[in-house]
C-alpha atoms as a PDB file:
ATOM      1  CA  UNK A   1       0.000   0.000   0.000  1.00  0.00           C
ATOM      2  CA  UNK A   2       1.150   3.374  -0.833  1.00  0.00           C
ATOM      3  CA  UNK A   3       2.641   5.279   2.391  1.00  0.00           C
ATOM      4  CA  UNK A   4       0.252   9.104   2.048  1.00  0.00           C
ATOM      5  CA  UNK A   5       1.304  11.780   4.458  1.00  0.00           C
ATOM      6  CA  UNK A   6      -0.457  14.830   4.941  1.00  0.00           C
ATOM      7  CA  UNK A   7       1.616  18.264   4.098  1.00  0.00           C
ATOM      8  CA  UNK A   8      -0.693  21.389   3.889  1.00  0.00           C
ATOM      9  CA  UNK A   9       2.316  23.698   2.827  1.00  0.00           C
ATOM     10  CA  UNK A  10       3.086  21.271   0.138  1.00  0.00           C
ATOM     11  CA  UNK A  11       2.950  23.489  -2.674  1.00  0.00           C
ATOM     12  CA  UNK A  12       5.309  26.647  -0.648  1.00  0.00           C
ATOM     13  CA  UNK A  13       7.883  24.344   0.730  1.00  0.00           C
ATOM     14  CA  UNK A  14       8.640  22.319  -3.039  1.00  0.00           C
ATOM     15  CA  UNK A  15      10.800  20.819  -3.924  1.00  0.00           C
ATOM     16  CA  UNK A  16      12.370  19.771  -0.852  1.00  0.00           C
ATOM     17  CA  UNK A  17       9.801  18.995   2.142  1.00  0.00           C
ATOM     18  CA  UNK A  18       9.898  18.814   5.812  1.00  0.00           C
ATOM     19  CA  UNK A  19       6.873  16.649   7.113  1.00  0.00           C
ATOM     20  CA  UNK A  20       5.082  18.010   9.919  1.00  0.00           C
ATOM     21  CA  UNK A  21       5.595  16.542  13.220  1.00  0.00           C
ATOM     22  CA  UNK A  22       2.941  14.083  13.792  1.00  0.00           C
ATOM     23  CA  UNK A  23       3.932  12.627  10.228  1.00  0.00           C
ATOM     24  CA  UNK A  24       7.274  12.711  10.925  1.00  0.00           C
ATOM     25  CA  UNK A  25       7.034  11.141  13.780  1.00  0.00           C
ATOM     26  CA  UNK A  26       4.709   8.579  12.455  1.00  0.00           C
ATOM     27  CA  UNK A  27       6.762   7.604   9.040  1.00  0.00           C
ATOM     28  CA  UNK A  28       9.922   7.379  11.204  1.00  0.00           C
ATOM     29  CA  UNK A  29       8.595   5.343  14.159  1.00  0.00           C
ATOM     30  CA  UNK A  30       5.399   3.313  12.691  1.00  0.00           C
ATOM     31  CA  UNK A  31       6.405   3.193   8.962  1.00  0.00           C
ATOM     32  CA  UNK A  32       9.736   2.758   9.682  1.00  0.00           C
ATOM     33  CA  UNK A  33      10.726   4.731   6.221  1.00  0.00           C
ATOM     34  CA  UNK A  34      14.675   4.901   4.707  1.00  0.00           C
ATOM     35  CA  UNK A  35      16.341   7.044   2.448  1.00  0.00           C
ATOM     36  CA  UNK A  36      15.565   6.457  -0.773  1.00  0.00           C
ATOM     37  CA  UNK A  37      12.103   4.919  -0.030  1.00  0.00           C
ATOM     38  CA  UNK A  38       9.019   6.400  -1.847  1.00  0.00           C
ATOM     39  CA  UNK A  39       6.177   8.067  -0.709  1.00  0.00           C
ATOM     40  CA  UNK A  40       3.308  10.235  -1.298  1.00  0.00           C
ATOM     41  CA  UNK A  41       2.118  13.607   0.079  1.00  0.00           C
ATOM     42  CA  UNK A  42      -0.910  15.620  -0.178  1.00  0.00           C
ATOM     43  CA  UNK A  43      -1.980  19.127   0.847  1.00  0.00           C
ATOM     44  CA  UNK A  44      -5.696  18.668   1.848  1.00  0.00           C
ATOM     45  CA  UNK A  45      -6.733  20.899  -1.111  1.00  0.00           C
ATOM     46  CA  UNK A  46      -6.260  18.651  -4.038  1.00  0.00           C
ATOM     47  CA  UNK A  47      -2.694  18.458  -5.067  1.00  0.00           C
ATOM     48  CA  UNK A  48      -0.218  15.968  -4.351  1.00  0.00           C
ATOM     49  CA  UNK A  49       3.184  14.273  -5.215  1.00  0.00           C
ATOM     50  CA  UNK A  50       5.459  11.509  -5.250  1.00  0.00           C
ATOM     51  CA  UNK A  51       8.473  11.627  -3.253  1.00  0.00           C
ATOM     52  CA  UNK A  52      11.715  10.362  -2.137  1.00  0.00           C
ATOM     53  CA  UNK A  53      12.873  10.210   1.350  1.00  0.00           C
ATOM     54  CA  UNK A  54      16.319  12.183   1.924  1.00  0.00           C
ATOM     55  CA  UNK A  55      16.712  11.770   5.349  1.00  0.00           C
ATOM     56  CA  UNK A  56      14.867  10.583   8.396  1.00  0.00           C
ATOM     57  CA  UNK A  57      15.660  10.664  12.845  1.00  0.00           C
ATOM     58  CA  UNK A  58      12.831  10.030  15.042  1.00  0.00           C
ATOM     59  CA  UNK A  59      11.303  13.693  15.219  1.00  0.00           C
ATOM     60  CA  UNK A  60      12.030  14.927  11.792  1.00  0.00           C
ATOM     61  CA  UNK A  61      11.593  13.357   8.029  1.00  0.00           C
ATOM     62  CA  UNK A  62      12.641  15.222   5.147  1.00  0.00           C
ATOM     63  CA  UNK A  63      12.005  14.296   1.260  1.00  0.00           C
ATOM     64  CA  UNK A  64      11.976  15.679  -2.198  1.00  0.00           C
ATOM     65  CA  UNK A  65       8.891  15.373  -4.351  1.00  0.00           C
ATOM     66  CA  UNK A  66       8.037  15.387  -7.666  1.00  0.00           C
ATOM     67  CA  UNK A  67       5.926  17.513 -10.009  1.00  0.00           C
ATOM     68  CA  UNK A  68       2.871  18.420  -7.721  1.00  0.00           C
ATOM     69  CA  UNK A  69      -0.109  17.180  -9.508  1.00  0.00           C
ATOM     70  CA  UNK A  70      -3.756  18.409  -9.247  1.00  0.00           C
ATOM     71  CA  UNK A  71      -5.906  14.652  -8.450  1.00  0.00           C
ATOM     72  CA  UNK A  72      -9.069  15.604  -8.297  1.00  0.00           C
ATOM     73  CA  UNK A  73     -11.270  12.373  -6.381  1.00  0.00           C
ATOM     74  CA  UNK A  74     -13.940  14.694  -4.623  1.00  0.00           C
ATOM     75  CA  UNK A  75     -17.355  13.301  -6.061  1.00  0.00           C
ATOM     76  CA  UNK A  76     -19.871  15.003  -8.708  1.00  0.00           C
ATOM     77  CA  UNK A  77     -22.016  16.435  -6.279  1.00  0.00           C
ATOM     78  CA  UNK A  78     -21.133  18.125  -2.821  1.00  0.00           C
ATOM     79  CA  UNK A  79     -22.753  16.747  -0.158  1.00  0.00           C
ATOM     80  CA  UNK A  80     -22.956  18.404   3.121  1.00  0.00           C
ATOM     81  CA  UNK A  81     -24.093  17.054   6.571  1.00  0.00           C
ATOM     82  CA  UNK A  82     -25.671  18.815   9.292  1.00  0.00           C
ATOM     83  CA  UNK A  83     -25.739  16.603  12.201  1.00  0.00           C
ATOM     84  CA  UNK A  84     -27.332  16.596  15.712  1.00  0.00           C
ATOM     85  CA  UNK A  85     -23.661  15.392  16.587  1.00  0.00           C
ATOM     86  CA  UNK A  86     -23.978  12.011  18.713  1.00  0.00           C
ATOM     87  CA  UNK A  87     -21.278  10.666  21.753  1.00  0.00           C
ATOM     88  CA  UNK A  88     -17.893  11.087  21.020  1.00  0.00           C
ATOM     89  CA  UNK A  89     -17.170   7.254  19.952  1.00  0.00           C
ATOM     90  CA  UNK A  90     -19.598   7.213  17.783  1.00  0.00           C
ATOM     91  CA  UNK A  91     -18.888  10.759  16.047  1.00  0.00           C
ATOM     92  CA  UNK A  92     -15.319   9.345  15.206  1.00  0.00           C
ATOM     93  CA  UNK A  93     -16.921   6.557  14.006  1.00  0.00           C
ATOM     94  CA  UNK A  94     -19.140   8.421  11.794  1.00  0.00           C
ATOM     95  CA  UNK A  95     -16.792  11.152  10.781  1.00  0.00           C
ATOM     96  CA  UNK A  96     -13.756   8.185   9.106  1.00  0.00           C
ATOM     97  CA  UNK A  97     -16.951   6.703   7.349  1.00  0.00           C
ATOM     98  CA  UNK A  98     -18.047  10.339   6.266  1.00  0.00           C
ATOM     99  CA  UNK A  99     -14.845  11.434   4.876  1.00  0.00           C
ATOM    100  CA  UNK A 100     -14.321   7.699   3.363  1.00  0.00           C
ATOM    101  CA  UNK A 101     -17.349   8.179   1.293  1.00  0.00           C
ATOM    102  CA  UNK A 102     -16.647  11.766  -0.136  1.00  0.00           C
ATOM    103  CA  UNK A 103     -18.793  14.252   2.419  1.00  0.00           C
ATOM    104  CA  UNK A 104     -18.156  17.600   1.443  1.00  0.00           C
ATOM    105  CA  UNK A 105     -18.651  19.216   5.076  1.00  0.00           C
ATOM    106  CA  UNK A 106     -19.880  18.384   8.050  1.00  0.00           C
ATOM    107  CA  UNK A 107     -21.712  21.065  10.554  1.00  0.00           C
ATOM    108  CA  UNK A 108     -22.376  20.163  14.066  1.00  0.00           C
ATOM    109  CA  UNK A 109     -25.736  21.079  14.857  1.00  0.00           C
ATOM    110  CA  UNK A 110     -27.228  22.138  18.183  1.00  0.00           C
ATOM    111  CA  UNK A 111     -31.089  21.172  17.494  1.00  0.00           C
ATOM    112  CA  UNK A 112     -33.274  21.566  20.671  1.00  0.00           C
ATOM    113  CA  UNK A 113     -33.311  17.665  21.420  1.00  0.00           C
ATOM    114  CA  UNK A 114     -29.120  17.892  21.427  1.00  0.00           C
ATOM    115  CA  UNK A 115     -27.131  16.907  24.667  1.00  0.00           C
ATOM    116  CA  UNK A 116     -24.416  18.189  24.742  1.00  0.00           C
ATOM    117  CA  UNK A 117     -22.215  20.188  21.457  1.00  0.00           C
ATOM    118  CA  UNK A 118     -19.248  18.387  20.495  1.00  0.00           C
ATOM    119  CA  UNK A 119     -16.504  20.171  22.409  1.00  0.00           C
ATOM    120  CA  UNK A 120     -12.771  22.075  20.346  1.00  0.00           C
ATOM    121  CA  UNK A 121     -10.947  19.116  21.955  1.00  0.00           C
ATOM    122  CA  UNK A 122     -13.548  16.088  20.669  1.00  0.00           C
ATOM    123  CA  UNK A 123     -13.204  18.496  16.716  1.00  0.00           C
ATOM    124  CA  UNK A 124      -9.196  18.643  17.142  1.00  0.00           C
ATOM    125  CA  UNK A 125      -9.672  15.051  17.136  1.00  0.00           C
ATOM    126  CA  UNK A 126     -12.274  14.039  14.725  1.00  0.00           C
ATOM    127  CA  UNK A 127     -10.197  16.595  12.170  1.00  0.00           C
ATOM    128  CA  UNK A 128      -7.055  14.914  12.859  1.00  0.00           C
ATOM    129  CA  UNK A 129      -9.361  11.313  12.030  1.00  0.00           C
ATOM    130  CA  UNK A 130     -10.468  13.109   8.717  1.00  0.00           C
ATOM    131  CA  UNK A 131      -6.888  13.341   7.674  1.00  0.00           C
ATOM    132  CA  UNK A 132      -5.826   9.512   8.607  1.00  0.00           C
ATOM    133  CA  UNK A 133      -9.370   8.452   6.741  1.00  0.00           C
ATOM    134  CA  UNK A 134      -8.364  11.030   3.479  1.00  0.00           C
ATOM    135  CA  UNK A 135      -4.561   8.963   3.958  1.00  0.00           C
ATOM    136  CA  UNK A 136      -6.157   5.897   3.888  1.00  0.00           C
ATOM    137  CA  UNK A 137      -8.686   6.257   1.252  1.00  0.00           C
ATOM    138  CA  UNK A 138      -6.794   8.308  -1.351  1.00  0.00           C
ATOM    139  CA  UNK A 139      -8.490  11.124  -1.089  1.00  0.00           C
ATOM    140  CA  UNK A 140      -6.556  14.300  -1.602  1.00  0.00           C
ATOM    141  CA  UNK A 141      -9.383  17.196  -0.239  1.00  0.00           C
ATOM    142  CA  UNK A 142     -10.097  17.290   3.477  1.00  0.00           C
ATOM    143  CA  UNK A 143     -13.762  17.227   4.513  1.00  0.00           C
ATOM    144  CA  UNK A 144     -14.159  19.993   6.496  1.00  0.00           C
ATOM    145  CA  UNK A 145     -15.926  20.394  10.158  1.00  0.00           C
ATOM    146  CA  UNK A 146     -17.326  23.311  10.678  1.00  0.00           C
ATOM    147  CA  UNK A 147     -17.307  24.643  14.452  1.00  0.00           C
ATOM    148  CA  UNK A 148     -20.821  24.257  15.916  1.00  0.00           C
ATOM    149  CA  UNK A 149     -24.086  25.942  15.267  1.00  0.00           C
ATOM    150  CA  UNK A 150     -27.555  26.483  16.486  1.00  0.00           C
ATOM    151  CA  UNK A 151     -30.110  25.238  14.841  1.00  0.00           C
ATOM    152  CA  UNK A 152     -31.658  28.496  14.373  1.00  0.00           C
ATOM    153  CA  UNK A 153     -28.336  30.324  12.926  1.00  0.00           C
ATOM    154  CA  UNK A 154     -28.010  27.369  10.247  1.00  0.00           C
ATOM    155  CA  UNK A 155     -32.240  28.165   8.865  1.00  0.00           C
ATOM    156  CA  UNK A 156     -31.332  31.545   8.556  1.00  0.00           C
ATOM    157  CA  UNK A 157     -28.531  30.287   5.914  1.00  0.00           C
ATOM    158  CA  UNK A 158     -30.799  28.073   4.774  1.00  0.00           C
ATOM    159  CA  UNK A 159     -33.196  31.477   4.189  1.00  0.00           C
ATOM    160  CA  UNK A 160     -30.884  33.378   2.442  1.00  0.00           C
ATOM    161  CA  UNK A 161     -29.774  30.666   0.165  1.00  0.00           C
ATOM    162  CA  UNK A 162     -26.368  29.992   0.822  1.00  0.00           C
ATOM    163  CA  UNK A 163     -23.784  28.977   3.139  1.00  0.00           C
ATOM    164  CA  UNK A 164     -20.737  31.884   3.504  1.00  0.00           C
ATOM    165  CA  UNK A 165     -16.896  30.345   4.435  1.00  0.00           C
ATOM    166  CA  UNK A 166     -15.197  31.742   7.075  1.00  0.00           C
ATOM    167  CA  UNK A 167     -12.872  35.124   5.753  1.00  0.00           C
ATOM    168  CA  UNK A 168      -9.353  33.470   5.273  1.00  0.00           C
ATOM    169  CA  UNK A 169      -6.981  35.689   6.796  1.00  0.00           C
ATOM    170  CA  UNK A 170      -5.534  36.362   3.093  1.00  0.00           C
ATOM    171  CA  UNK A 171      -8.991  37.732   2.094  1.00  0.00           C
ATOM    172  CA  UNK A 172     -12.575  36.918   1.648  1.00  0.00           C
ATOM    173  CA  UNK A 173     -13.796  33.083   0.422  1.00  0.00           C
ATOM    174  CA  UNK A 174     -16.363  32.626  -1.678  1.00  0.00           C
ATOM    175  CA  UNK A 175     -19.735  32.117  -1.208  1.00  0.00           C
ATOM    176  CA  UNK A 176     -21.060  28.938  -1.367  1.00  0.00           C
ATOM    177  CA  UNK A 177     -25.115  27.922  -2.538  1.00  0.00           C
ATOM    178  CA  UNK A 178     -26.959  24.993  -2.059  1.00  0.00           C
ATOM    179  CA  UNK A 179     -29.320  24.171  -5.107  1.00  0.00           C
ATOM    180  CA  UNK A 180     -31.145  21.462  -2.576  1.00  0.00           C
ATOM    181  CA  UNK A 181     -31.783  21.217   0.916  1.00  0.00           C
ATOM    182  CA  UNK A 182     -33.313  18.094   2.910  1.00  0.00           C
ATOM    183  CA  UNK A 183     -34.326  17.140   6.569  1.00  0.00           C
ATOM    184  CA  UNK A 184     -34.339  13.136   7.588  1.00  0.00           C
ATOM    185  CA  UNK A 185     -37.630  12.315   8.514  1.00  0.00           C
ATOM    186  CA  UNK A 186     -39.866   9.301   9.286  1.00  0.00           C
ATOM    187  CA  UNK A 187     -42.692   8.637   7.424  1.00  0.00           C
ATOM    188  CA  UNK A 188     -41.080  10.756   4.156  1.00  0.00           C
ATOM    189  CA  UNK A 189     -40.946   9.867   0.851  1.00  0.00           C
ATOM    190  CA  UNK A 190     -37.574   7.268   0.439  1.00  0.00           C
ATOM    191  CA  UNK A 191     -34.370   9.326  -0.314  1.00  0.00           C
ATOM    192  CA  UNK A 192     -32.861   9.171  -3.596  1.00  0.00           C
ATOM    193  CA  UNK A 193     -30.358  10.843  -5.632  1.00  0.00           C
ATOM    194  CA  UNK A 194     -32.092  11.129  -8.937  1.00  0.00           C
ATOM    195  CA  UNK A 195     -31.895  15.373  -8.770  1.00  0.00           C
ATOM    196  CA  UNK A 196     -28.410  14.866  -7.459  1.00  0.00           C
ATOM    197  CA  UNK A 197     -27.456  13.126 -10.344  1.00  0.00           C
ATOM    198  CA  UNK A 198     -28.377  15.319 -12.927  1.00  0.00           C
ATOM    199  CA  UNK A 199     -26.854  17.753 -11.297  1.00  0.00           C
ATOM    200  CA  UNK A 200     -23.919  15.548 -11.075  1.00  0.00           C
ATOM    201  CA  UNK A 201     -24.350  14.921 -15.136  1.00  0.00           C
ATOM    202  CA  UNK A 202     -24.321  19.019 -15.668  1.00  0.00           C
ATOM    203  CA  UNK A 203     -20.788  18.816 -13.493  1.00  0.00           C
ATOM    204  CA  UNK A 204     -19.313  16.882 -15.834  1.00  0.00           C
ATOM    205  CA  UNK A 205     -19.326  18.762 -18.612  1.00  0.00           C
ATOM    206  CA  UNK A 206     -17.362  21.513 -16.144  1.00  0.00           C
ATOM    207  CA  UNK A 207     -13.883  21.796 -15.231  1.00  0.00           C
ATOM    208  CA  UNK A 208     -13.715  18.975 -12.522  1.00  0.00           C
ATOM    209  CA  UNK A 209     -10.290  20.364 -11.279  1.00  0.00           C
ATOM    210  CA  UNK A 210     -12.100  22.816  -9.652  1.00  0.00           C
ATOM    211  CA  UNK A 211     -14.036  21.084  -7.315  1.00  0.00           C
ATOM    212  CA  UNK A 212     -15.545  24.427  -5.180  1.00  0.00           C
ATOM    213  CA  UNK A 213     -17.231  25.202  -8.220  1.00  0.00           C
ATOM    214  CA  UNK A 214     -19.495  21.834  -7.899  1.00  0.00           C
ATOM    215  CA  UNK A 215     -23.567  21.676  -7.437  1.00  0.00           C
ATOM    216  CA  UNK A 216     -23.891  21.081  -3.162  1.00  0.00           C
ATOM    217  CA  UNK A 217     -26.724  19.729  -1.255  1.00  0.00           C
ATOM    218  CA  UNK A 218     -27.271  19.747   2.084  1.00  0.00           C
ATOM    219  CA  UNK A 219     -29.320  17.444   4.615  1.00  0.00           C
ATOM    220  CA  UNK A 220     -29.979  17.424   8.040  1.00  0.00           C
ATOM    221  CA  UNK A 221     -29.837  14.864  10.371  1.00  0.00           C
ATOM    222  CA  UNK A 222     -31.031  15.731  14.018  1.00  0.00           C
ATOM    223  CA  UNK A 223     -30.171  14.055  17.311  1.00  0.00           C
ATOM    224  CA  UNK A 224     -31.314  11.383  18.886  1.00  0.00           C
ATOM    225  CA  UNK A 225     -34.985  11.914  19.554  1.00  0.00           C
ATOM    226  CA  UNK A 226     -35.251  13.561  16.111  1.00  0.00           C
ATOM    227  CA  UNK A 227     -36.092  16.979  14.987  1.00  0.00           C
ATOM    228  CA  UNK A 228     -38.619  18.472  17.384  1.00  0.00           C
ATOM    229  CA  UNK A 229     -42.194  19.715  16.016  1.00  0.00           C
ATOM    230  CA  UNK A 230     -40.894  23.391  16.032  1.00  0.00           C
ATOM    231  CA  UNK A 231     -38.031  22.661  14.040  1.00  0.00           C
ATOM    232  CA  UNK A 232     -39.907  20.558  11.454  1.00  0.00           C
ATOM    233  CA  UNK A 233     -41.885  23.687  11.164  1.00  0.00           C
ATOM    234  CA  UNK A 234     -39.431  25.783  10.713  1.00  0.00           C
ATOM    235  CA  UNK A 235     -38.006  23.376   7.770  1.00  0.00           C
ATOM    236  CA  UNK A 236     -41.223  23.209   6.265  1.00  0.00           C
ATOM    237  CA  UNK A 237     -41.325  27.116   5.994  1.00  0.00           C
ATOM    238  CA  UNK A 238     -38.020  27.127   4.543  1.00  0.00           C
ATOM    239  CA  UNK A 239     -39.327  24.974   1.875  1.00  0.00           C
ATOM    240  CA  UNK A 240     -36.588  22.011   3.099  1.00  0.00           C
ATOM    241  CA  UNK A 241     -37.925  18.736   1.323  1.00  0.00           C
ATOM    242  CA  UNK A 242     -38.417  15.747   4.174  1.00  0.00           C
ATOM    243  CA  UNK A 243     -37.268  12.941   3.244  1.00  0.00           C
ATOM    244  CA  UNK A 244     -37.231   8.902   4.661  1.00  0.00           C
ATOM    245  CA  UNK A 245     -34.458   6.736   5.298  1.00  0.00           C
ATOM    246  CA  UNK A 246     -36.522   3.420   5.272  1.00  0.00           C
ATOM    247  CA  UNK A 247     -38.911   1.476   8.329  1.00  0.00           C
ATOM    248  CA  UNK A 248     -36.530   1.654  10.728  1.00  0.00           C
ATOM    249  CA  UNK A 249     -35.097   3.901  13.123  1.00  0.00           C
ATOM    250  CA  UNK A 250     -31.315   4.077  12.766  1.00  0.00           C
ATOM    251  CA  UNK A 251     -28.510   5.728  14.875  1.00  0.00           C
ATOM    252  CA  UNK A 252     -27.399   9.315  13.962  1.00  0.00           C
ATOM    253  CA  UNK A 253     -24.028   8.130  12.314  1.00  0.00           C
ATOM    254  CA  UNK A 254     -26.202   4.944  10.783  1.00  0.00           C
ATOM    255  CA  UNK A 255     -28.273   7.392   9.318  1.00  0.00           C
ATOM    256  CA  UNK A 256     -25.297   9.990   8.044  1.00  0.00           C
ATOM    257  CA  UNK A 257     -23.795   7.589   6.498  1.00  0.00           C
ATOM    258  CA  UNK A 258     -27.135   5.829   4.531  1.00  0.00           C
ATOM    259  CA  UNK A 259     -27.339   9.733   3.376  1.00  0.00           C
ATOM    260  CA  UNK A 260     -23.792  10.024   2.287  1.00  0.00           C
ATOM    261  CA  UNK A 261     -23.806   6.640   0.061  1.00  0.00           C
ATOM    262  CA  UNK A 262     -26.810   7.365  -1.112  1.00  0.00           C
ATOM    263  CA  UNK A 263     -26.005  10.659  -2.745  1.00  0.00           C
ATOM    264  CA  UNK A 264     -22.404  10.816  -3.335  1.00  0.00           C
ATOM    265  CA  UNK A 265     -22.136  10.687  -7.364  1.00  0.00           C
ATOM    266  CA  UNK A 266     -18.481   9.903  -8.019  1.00  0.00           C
END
C-alpha cells in the first residue's frame, strides 16, 4: 500500500519537504521509512506528489517530491451534513466513514433535542481522524468540520440561500449555494439521488479540477430523539424537502452515512 502523508504547505515548501511533526514522527517510528524509499504527500486541497525520502531521525523526516499534480477524487455532487452530533465514539466513528465516502462538510448542529455540542478538543480530534481516513482512502481534499451551530443560525442560511466560508486571513472566500436542501424524517418519501445526479451529469461537462465550483446539497440529520415539532416547522417554511431513510429507526451516524452513500455521485 502506498505510504500518504499529509503536508498542507506542500505546494510553498517544493521541492524539498519537511513533514510536519505528527507525520514525521509517524513515518519514522510506525512506517519505519529509509532514504531512498518512496512516498506520497498531499496538501488537503487537491494536489499531491510523489516523493523520495532524503533523510529521516525520530522527530524529523525530510524528502523531495516530484511535479505536484492536481488529483481531483472529490465526487460530482457536494454533499454536506448537518448533524445533531452524537457521543464522542460514535462521532469518530461516523466522521472516518463520512470522509471515506466523499462528504463535502460536516456542521455540528445544536437542534433543541441535542445533549451536549461536540466540544474544540472532541473536533481537534475528529479533524485529525479526517486526515488519517483522506490517507487511507486516497483522497486528496479534506472534509471539512465546521465549528458548531444552532439550529436556528443554520435556517437563517438556509433562508438566504447559501452557506458563507469563514474570511481566510488572506482575504474573503467565496460564497457557497446549495441548489437542494433536505431534513431526515420518518414517514417521508424514500431518499434518492435522482436530482443529485443530474446535477452531477451538468458537473461533468465543467472543469472537474475545480471542485468548489461543484452543485452542493445539504441534509440534516437531528439528534437522537429527532427533529422536534418546532423545528420541522421551521423546515417546512423554509421549503426544506423531508425525506425517509426506510422502516426503521437508525442511529445518527447509521443514518449519516445511509445519506452520504446514497447521494455521493463519483
Amino acid at each position: 500500500m502506498t505510504r500518504r502523508y499529509y503536508v498542507p504547505d506542500l505546494r510553498t515548501q517544493a521541492p524539498v519537504v519537511q513533514l510536519p511533526d505528527e507525520e514525521a514522527s509517524h513515518a519514522a517510528r510506525v512506517m519505519r521509512v529509509q532514504p531512498g524509499d518512496r512516498i506520497e504527500l498531499f496538501d488537503g486541497t487537491g494536489h499531491q506528489s510523489g516523493a523520495e525520502v532524503v533523510s529521516v531521525s525520530k522527530r524529523e523526516c525530510v524528502v523531495r517530491c516530484d511535479a505536484i499534480e492536481t488529483v481531483n477524487r472529490e465526487p460530482l455532487v457536494a454533499v454536506d451534513l448537518a448533524i445533531g452530533f452524537p457521543k464522542p465514539d460514535r462521532a469518530k466513528e461516523m466522521v472516518e466513514r463520512l470522509a471515506e465516502l466523499g462528504v463535502a462538510r460536516v456542521f455540528p448542529v445544536v437542534f433543541e433535542r441535542t445533549q451536549r455540542p461536540p466540544a474544540d478538543n472532541l473536533l481537534s480530534k475528529l479533524r485529525r481522524i479526517v486526515i488519517e481516513a483522506c490517507k487511507q482512502s486516497g483522497r486528496n481534499a479534506l472534509m471539512e468540520i465546521e465549528s458548531p451551530i444552532e439550529f436556528e443560525s443554520l435556517a437563517k442560511r438556509i433562508s438566504g440561500g447559501q452557506a458563507s466560508r469563514e474570511t481566510e486571513p488572506t482575504g474573503q472566500s467565496p460564497v457557497v449555494s446549495w441548489q437542494r436542501v433536505l431534513v431526515a424524517m420518518p414517514n417521508s418519501p424514500p431518499l434518492i439521488a435522482m436530482e443529485d445526479s443530474w446535477q452531477a451529469l451538468k458537473a461533468s461537462e465543467a472543469d472537474q479540477s475545480n471542485f468548489d465550483g461543484r452543485p452542493r446539497t445539504l441534509v440534516l440529520i437531528g439528534p437522537e430523539g429527532g427533529v422536534s415539532e418546532a423545528e420541522q416547522q421551521r423546515c417546512n417554511e423554509l421549503g426544506v424537502e423531508s425525506v425517509g431513510l426506510g422502516s426503521r429507526i437508525l442511529r445518527i451516524e447509521t443514518a449519516a452515512s445511509v445519506v452520504a452513500a446514497r447521494l455521493v455521485v463519483d
